[in-house]
PDB file of N, CA and C in Angstrom:
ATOM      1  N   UNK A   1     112.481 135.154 111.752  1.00  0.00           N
ATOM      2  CA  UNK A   1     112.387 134.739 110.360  1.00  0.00           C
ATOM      3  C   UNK A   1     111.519 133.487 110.241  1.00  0.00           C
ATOM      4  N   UNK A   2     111.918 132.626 111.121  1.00  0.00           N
ATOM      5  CA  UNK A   2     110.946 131.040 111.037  1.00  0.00           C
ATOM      6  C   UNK A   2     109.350 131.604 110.977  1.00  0.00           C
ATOM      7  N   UNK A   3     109.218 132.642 112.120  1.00  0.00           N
ATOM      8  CA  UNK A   3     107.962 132.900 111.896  1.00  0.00           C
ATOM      9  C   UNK A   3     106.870 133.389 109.995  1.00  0.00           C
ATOM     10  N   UNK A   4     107.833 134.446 110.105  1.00  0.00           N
ATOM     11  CA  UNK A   4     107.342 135.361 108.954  1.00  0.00           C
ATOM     12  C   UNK A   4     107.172 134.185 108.036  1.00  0.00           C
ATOM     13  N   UNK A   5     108.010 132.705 108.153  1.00  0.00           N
ATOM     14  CA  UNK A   5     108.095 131.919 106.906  1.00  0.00           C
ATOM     15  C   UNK A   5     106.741 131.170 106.597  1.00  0.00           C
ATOM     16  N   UNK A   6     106.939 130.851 108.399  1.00  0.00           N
ATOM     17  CA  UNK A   6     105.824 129.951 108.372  1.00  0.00           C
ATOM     18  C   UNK A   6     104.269 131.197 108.332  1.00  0.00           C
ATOM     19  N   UNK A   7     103.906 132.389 108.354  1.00  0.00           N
ATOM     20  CA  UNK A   7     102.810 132.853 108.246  1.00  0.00           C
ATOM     21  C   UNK A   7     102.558 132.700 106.889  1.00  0.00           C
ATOM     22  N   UNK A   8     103.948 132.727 106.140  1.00  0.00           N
ATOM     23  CA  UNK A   8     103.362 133.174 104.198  1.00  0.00           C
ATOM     24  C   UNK A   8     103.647 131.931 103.979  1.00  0.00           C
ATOM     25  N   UNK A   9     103.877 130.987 104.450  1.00  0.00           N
ATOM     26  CA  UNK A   9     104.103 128.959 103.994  1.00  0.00           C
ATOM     27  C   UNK A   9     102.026 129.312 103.488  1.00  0.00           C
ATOM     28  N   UNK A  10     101.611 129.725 104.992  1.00  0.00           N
ATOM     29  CA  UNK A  10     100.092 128.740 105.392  1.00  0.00           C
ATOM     30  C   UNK A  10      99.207 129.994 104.904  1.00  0.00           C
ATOM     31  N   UNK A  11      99.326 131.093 104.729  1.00  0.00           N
ATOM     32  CA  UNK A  11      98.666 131.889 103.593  1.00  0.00           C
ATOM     33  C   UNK A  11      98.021 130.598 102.329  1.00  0.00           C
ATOM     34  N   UNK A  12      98.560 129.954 101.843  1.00  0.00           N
ATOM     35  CA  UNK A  12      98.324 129.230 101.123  1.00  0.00           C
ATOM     36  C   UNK A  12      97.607 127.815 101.286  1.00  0.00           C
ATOM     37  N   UNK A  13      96.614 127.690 101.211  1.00  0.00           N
ATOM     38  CA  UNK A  13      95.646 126.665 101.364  1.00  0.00           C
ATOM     39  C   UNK A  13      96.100 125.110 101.933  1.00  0.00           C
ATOM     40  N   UNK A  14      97.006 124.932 100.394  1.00  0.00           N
ATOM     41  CA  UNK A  14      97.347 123.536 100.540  1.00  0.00           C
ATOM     42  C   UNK A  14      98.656 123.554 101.301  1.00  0.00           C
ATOM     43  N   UNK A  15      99.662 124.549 102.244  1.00  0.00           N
ATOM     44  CA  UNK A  15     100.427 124.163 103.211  1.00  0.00           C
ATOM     45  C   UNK A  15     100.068 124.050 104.331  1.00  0.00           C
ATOM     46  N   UNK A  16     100.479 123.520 105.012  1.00  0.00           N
ATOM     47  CA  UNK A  16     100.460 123.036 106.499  1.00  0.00           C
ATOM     48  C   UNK A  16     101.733 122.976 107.201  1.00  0.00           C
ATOM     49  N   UNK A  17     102.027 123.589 107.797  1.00  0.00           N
ATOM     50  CA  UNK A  17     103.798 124.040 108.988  1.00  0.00           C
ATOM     51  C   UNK A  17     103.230 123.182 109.746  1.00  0.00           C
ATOM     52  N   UNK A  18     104.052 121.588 110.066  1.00  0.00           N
ATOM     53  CA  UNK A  18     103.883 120.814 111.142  1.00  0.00           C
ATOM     54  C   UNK A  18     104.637 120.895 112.011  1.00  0.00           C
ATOM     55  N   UNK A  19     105.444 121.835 112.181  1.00  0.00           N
ATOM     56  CA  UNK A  19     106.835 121.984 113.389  1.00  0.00           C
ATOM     57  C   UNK A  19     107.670 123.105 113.225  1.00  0.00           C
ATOM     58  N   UNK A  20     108.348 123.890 114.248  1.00  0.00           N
ATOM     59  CA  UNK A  20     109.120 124.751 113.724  1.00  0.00           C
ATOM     60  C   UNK A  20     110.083 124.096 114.798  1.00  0.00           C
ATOM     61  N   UNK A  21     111.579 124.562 114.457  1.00  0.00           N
ATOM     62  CA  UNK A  21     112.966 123.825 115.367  1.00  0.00           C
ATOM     63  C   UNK A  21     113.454 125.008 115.637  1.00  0.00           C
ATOM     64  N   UNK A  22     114.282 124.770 116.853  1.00  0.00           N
ATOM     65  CA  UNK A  22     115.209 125.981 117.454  1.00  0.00           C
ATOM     66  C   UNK A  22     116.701 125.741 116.979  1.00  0.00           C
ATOM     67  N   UNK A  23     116.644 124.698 116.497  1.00  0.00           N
ATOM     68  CA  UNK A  23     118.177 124.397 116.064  1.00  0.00           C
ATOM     69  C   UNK A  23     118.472 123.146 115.950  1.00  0.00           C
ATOM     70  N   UNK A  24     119.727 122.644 115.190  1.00  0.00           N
ATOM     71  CA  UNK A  24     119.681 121.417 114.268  1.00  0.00           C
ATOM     72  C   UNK A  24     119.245 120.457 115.250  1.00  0.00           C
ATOM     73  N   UNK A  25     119.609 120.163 116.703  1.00  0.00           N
ATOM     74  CA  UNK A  25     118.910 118.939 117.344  1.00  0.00           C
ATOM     75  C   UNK A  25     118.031 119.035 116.986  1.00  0.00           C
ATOM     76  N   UNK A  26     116.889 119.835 117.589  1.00  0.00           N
ATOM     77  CA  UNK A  26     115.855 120.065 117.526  1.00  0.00           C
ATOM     78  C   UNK A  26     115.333 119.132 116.213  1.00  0.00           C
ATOM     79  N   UNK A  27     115.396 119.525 114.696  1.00  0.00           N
ATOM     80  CA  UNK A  27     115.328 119.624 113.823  1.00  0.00           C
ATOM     81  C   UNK A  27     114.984 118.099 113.633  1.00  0.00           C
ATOM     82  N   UNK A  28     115.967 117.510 113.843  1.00  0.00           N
ATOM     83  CA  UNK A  28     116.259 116.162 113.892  1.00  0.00           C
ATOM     84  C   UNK A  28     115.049 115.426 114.927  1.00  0.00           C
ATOM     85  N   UNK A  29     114.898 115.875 115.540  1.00  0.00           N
ATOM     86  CA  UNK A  29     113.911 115.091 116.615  1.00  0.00           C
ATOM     87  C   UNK A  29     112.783 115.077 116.161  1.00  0.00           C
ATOM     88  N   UNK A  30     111.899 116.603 115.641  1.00  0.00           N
ATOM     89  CA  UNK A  30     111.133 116.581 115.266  1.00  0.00           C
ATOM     90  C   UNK A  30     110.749 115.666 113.963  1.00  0.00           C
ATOM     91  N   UNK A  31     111.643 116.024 113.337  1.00  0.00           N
ATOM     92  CA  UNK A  31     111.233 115.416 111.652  1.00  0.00           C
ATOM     93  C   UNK A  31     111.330 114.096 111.784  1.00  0.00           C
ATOM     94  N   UNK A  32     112.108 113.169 112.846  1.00  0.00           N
ATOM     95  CA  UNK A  32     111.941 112.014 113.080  1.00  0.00           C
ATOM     96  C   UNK A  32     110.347 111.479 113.545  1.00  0.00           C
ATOM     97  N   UNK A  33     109.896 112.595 114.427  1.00  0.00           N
ATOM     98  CA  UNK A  33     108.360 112.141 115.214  1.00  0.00           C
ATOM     99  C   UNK A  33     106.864 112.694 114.148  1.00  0.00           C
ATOM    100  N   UNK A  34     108.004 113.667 113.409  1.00  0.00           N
ATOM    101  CA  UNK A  34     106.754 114.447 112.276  1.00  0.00           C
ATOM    102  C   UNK A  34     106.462 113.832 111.053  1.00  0.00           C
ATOM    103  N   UNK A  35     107.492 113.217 110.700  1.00  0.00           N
ATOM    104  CA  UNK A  35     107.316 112.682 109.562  1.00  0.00           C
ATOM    105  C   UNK A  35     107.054 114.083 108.589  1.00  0.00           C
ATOM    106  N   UNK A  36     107.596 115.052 108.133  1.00  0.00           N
ATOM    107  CA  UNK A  36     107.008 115.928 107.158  1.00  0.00           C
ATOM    108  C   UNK A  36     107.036 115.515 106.163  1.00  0.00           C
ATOM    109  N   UNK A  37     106.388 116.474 105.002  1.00  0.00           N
ATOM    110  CA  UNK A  37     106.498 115.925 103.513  1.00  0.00           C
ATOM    111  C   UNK A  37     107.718 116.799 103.109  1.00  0.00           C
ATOM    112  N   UNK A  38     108.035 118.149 103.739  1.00  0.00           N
ATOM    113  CA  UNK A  38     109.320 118.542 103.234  1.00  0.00           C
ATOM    114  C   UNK A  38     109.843 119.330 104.589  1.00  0.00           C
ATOM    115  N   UNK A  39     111.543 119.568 104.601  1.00  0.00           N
ATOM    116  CA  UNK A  39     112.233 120.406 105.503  1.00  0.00           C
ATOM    117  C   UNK A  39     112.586 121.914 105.039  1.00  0.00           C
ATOM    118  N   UNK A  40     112.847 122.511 105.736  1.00  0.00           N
ATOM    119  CA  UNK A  40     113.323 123.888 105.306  1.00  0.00           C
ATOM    120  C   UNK A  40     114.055 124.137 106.618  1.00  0.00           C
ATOM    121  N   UNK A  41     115.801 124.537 106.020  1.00  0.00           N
ATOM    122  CA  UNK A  41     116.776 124.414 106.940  1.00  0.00           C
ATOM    123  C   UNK A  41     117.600 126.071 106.729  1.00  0.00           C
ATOM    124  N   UNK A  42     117.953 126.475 107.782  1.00  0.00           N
ATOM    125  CA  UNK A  42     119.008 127.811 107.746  1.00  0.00           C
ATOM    126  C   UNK A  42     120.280 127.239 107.497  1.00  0.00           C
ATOM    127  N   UNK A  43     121.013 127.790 107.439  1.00  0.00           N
ATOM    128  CA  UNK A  43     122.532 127.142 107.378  1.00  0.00           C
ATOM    129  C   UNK A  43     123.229 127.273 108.649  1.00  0.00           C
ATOM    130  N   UNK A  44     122.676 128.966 109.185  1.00  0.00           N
ATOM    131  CA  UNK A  44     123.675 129.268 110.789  1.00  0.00           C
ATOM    132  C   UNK A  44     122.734 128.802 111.658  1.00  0.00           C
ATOM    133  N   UNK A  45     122.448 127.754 112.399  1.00  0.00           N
ATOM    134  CA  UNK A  45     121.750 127.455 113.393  1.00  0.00           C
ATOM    135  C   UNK A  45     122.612 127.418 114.776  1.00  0.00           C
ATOM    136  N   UNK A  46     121.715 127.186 115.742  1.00  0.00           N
ATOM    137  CA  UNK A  46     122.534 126.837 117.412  1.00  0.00           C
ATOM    138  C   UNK A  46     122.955 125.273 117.240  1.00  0.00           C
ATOM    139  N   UNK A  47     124.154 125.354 118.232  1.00  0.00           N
ATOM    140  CA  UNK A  47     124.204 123.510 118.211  1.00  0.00           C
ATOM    141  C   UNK A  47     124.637 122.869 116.874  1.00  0.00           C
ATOM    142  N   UNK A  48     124.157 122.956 116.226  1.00  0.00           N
ATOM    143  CA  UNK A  48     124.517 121.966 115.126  1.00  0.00           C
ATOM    144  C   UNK A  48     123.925 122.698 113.800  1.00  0.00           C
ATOM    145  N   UNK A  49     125.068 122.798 112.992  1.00  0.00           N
ATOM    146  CA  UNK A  49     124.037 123.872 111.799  1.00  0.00           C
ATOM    147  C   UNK A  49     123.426 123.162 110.673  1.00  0.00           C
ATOM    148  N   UNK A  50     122.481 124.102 109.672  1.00  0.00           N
ATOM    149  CA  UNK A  50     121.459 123.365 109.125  1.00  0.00           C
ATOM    150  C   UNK A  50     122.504 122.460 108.102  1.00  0.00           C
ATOM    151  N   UNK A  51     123.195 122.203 107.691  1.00  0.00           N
ATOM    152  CA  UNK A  51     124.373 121.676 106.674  1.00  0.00           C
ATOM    153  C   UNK A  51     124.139 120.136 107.768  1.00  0.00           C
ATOM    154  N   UNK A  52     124.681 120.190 108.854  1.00  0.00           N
ATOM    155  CA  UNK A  52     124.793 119.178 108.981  1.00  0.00           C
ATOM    156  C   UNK A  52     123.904 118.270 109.769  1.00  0.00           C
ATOM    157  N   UNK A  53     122.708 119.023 109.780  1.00  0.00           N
ATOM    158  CA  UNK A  53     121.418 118.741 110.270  1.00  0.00           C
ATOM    159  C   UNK A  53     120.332 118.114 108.919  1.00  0.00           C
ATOM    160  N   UNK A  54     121.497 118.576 108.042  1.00  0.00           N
ATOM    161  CA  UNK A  54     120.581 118.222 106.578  1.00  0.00           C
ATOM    162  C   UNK A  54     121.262 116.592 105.971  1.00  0.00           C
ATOM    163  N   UNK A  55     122.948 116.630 106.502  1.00  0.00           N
ATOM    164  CA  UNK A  55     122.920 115.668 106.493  1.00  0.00           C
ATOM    165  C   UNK A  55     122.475 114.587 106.667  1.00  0.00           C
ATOM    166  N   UNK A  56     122.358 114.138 108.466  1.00  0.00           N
ATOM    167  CA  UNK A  56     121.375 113.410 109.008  1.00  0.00           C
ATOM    168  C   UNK A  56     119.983 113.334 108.339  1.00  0.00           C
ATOM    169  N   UNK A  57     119.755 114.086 108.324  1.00  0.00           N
ATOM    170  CA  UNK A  57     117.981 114.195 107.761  1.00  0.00           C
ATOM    171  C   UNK A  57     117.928 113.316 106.329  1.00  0.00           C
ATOM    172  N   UNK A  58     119.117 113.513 105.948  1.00  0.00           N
ATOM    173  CA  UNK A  58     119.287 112.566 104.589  1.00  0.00           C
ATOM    174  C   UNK A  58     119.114 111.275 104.693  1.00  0.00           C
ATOM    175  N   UNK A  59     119.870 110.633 105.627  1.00  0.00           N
ATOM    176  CA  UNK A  59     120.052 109.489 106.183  1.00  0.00           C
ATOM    177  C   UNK A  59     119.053 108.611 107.030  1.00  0.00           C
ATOM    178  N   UNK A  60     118.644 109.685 107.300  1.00  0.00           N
ATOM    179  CA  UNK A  60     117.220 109.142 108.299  1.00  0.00           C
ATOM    180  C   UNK A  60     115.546 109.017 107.762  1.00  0.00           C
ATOM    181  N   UNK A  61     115.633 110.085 106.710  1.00  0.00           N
ATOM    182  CA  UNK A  61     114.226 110.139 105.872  1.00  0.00           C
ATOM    183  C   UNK A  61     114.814 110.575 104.095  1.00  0.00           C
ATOM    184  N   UNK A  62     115.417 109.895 103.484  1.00  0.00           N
ATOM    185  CA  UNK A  62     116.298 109.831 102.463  1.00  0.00           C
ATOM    186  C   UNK A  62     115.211 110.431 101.646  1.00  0.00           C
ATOM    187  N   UNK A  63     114.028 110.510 101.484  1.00  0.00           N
ATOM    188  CA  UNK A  63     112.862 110.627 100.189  1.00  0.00           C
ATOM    189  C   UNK A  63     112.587 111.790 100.678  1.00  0.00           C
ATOM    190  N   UNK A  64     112.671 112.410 102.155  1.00  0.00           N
ATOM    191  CA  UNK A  64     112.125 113.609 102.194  1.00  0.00           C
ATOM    192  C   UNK A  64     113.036 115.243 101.848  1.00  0.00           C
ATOM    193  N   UNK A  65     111.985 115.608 101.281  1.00  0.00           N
ATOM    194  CA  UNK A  65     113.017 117.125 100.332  1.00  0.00           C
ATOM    195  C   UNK A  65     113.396 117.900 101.359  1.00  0.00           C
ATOM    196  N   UNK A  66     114.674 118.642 101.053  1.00  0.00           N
ATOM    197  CA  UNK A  66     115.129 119.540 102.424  1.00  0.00           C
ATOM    198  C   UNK A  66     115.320 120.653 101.113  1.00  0.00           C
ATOM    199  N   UNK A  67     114.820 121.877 101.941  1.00  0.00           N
ATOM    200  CA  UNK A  67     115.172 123.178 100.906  1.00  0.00           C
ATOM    201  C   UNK A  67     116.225 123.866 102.353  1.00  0.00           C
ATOM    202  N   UNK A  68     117.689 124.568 102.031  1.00  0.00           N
ATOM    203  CA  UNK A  68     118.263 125.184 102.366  1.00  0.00           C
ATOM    204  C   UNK A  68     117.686 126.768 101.780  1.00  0.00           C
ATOM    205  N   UNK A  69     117.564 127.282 102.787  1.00  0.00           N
ATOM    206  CA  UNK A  69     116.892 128.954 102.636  1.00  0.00           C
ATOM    207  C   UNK A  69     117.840 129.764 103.411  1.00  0.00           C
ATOM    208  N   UNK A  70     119.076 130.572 103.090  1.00  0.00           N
ATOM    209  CA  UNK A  70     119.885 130.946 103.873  1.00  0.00           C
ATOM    210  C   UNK A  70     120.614 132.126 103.334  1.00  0.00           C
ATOM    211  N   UNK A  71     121.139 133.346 104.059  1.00  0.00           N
ATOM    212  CA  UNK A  71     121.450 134.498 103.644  1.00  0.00           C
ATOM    213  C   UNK A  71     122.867 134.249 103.547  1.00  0.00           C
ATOM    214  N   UNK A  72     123.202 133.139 104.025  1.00  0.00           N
ATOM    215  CA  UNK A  72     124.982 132.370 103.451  1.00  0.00           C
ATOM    216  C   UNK A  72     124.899 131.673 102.403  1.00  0.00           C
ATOM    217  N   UNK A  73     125.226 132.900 101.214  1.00  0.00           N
ATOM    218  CA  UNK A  73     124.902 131.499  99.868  1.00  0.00           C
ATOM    219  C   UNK A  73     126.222 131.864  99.114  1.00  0.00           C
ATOM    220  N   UNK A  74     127.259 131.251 100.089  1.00  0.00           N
ATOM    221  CA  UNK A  74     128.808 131.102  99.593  1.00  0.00           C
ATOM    222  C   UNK A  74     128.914 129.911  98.575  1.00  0.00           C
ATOM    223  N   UNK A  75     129.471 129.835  98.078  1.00  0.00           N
ATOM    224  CA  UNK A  75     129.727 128.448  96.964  1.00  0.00           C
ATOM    225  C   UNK A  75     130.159 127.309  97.372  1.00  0.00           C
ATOM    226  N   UNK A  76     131.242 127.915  98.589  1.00  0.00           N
ATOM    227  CA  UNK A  76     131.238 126.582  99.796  1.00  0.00           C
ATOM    228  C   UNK A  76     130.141 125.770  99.733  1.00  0.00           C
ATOM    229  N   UNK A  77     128.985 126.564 100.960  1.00  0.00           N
ATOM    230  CA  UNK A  77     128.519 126.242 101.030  1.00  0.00           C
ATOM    231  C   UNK A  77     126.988 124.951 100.211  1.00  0.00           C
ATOM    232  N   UNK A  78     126.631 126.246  99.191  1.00  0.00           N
ATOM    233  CA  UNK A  78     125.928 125.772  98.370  1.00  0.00           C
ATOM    234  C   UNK A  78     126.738 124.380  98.054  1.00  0.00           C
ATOM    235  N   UNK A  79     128.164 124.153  97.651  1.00  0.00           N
ATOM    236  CA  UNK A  79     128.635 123.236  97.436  1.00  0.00           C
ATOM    237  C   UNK A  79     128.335 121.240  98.161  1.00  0.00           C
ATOM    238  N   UNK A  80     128.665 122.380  99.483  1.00  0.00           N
ATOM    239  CA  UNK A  80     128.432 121.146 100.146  1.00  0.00           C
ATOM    240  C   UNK A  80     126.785 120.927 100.473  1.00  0.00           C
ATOM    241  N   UNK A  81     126.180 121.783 100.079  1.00  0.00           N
ATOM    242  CA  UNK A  81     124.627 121.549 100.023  1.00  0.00           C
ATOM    243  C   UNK A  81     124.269 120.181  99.611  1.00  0.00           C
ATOM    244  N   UNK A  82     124.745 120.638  98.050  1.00  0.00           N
ATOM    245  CA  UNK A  82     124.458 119.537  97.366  1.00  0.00           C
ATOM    246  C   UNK A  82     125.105 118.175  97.604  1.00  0.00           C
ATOM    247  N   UNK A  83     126.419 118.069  97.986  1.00  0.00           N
ATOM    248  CA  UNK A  83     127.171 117.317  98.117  1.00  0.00           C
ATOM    249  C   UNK A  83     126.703 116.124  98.987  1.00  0.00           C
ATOM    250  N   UNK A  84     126.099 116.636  99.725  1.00  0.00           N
ATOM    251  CA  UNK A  84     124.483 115.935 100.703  1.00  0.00           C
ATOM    252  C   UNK A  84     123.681 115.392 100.692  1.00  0.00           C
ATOM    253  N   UNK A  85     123.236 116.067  99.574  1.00  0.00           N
ATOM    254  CA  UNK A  85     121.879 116.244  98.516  1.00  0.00           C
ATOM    255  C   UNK A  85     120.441 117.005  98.678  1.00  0.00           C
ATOM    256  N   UNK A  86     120.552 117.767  99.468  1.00  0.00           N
ATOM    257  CA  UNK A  86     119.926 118.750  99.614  1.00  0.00           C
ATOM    258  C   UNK A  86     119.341 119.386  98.078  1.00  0.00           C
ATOM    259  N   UNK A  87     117.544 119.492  98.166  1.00  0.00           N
ATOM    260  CA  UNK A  87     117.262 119.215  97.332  1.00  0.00           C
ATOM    261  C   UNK A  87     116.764 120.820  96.305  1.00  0.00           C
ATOM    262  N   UNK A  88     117.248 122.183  97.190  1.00  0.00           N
ATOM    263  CA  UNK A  88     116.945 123.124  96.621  1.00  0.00           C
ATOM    264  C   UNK A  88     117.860 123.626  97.936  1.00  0.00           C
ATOM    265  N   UNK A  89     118.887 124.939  97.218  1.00  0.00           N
ATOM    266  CA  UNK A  89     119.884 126.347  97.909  1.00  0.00           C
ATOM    267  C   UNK A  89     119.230 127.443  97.391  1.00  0.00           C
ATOM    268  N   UNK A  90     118.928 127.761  98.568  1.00  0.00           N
ATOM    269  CA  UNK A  90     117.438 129.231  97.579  1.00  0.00           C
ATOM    270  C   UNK A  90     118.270 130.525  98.724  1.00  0.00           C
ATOM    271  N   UNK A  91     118.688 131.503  98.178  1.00  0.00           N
ATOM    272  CA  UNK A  91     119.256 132.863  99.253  1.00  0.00           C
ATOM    273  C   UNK A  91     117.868 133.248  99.600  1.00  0.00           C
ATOM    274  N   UNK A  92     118.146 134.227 100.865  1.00  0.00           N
ATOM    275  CA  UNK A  92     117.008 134.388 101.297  1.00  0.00           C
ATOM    276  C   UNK A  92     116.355 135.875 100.581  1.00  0.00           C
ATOM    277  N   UNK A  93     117.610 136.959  99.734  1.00  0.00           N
ATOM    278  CA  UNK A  93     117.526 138.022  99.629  1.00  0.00           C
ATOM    279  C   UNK A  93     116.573 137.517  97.945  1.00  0.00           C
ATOM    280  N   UNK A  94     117.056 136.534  97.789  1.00  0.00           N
ATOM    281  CA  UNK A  94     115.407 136.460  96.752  1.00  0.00           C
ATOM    282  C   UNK A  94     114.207 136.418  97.141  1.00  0.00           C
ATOM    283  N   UNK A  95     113.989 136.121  98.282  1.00  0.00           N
ATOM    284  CA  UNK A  95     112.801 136.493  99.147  1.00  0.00           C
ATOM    285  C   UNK A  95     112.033 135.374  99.106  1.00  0.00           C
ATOM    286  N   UNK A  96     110.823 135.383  99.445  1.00  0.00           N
ATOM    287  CA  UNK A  96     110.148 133.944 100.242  1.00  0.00           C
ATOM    288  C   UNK A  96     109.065 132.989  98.851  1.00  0.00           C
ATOM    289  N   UNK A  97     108.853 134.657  98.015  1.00  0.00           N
ATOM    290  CA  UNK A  97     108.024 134.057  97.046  1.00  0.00           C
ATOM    291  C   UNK A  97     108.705 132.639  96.094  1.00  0.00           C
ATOM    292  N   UNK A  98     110.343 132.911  96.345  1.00  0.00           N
ATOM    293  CA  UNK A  98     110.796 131.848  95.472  1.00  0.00           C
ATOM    294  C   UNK A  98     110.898 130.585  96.688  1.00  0.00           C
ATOM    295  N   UNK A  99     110.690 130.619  97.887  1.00  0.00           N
ATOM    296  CA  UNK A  99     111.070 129.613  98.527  1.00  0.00           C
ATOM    297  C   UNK A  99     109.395 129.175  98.753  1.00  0.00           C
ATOM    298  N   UNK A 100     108.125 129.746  98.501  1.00  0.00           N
ATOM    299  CA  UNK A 100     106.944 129.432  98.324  1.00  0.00           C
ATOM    300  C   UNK A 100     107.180 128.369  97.108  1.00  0.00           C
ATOM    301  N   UNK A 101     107.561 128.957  95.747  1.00  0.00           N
ATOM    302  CA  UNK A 101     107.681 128.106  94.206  1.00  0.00           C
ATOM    303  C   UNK A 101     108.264 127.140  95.045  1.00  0.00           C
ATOM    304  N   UNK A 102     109.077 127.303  95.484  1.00  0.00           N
ATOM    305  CA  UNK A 102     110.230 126.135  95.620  1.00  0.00           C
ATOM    306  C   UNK A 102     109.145 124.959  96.696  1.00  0.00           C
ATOM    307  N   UNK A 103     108.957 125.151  97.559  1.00  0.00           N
ATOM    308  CA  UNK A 103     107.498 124.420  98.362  1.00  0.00           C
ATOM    309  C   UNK A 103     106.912 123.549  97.275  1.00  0.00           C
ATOM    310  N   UNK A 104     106.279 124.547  96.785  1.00  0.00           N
ATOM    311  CA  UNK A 104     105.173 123.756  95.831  1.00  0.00           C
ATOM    312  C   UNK A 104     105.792 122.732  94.957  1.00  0.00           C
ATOM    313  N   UNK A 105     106.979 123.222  94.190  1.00  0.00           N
ATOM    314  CA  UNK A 105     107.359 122.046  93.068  1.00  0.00           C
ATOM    315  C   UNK A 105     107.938 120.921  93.639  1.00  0.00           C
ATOM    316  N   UNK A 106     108.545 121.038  94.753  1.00  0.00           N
ATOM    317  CA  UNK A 106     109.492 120.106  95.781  1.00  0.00           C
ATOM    318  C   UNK A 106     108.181 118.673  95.804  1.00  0.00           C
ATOM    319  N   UNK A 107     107.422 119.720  96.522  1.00  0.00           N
ATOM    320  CA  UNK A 107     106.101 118.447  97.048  1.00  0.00           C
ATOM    321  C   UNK A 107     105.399 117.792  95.432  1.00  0.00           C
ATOM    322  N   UNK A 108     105.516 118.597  94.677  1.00  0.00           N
ATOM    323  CA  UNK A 108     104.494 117.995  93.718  1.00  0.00           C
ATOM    324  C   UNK A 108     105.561 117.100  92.637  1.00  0.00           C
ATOM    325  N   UNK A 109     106.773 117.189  92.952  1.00  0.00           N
ATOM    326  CA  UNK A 109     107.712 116.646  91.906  1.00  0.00           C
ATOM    327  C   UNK A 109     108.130 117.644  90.959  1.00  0.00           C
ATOM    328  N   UNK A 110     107.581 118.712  90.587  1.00  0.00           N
ATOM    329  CA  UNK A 110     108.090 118.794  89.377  1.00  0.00           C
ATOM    330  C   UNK A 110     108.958 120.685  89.384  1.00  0.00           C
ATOM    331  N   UNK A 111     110.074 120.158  89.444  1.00  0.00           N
ATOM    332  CA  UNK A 111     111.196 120.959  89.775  1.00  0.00           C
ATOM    333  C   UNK A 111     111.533 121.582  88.544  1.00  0.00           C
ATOM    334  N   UNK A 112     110.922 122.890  88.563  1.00  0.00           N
ATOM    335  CA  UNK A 112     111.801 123.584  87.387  1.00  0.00           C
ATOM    336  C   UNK A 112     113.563 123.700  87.275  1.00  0.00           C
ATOM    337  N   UNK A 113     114.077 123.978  85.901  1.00  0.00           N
ATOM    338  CA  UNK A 113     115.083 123.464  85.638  1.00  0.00           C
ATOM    339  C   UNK A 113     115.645 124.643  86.712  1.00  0.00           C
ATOM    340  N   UNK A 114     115.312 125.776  86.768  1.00  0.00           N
ATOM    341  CA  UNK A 114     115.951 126.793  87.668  1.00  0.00           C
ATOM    342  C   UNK A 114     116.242 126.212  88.951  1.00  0.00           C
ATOM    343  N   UNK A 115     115.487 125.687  89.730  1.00  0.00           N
ATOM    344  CA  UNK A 115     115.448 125.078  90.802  1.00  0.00           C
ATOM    345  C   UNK A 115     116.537 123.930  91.353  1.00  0.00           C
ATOM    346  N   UNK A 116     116.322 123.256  90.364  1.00  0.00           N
ATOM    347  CA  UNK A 116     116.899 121.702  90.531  1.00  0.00           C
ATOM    348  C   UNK A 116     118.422 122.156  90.977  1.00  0.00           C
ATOM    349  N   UNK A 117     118.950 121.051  91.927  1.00  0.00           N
ATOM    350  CA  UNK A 117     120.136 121.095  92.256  1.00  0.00           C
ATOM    351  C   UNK A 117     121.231 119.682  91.621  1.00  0.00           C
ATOM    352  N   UNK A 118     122.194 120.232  91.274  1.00  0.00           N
ATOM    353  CA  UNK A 118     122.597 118.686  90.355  1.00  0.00           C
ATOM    354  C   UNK A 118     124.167 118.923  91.214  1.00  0.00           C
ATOM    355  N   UNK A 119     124.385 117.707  90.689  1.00  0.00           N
ATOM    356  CA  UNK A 119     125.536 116.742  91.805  1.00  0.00           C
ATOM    357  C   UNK A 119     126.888 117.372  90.540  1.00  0.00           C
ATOM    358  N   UNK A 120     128.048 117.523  91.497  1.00  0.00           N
ATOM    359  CA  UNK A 120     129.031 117.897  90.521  1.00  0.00           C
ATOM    360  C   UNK A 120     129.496 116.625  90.414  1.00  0.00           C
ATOM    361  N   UNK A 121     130.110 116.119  88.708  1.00  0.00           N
ATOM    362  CA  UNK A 121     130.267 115.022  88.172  1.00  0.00           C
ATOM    363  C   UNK A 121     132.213 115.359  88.911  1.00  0.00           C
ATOM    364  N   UNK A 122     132.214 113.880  89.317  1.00  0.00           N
ATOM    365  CA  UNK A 122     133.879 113.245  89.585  1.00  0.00           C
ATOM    366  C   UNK A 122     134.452 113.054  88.192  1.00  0.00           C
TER     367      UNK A 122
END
């Protein structure tokens, strides 16, 4: 799947795939040495899954967007997506063209209202 993502990411001119991870360490190491402009995380990873690989990533590069792309799109989950702040929960069975949109508006700022992920109010 990482593959197929990253062939239709760079179909497109203005992306560039600076890293692909085998699993949440991974993930973490890289984006520390890569500096990306955005992440794109699974939820079931090896080692450490993308949830809490997204955590960290929060903490460590707070400005950079993480899109969760995952065929687990339980409410749990999605829940604690956000709870994170994870900045887009996209299923994967919507397919890639929305996680392409989702690319583009992430990086350029401007997040359609569909998109946007909002914090549940206490």
């Amino acid at each position: 799947m990482r593959k197929l993502i990253r062939a239709y990411l760079e179909e497109e001119r203005e992306f560039r795939v600076c890293g692909e991870a085998i699993d949440g360490f991974d993930v973490i190491d890289k984006a520390q040495n890569l500096k990306p402009d955005l992440i794109i995380l699974e939820v079931s990873m090896p080692r450490m899954s993308g949830l809490e690989a997204a955590q960290k990533l929060k903490k460590l590069l707070p400005q950079t967007p993480i899109i969760v792309f995952t065929s687990y799109e339980s409410m749990m989950r999605c829940f604690d997506a956000r709870e994170i702040g994870v900045d887009a929960v996209l299923p994967k069975d919507r397919g890639v063209s929305l996680l392409k949109e989702s690319v583009q508006a992430l990086l350029t700022r401007q997040v359609p209202e569909r998109l946007q992920v909002r914090r549940r109010r206490r």
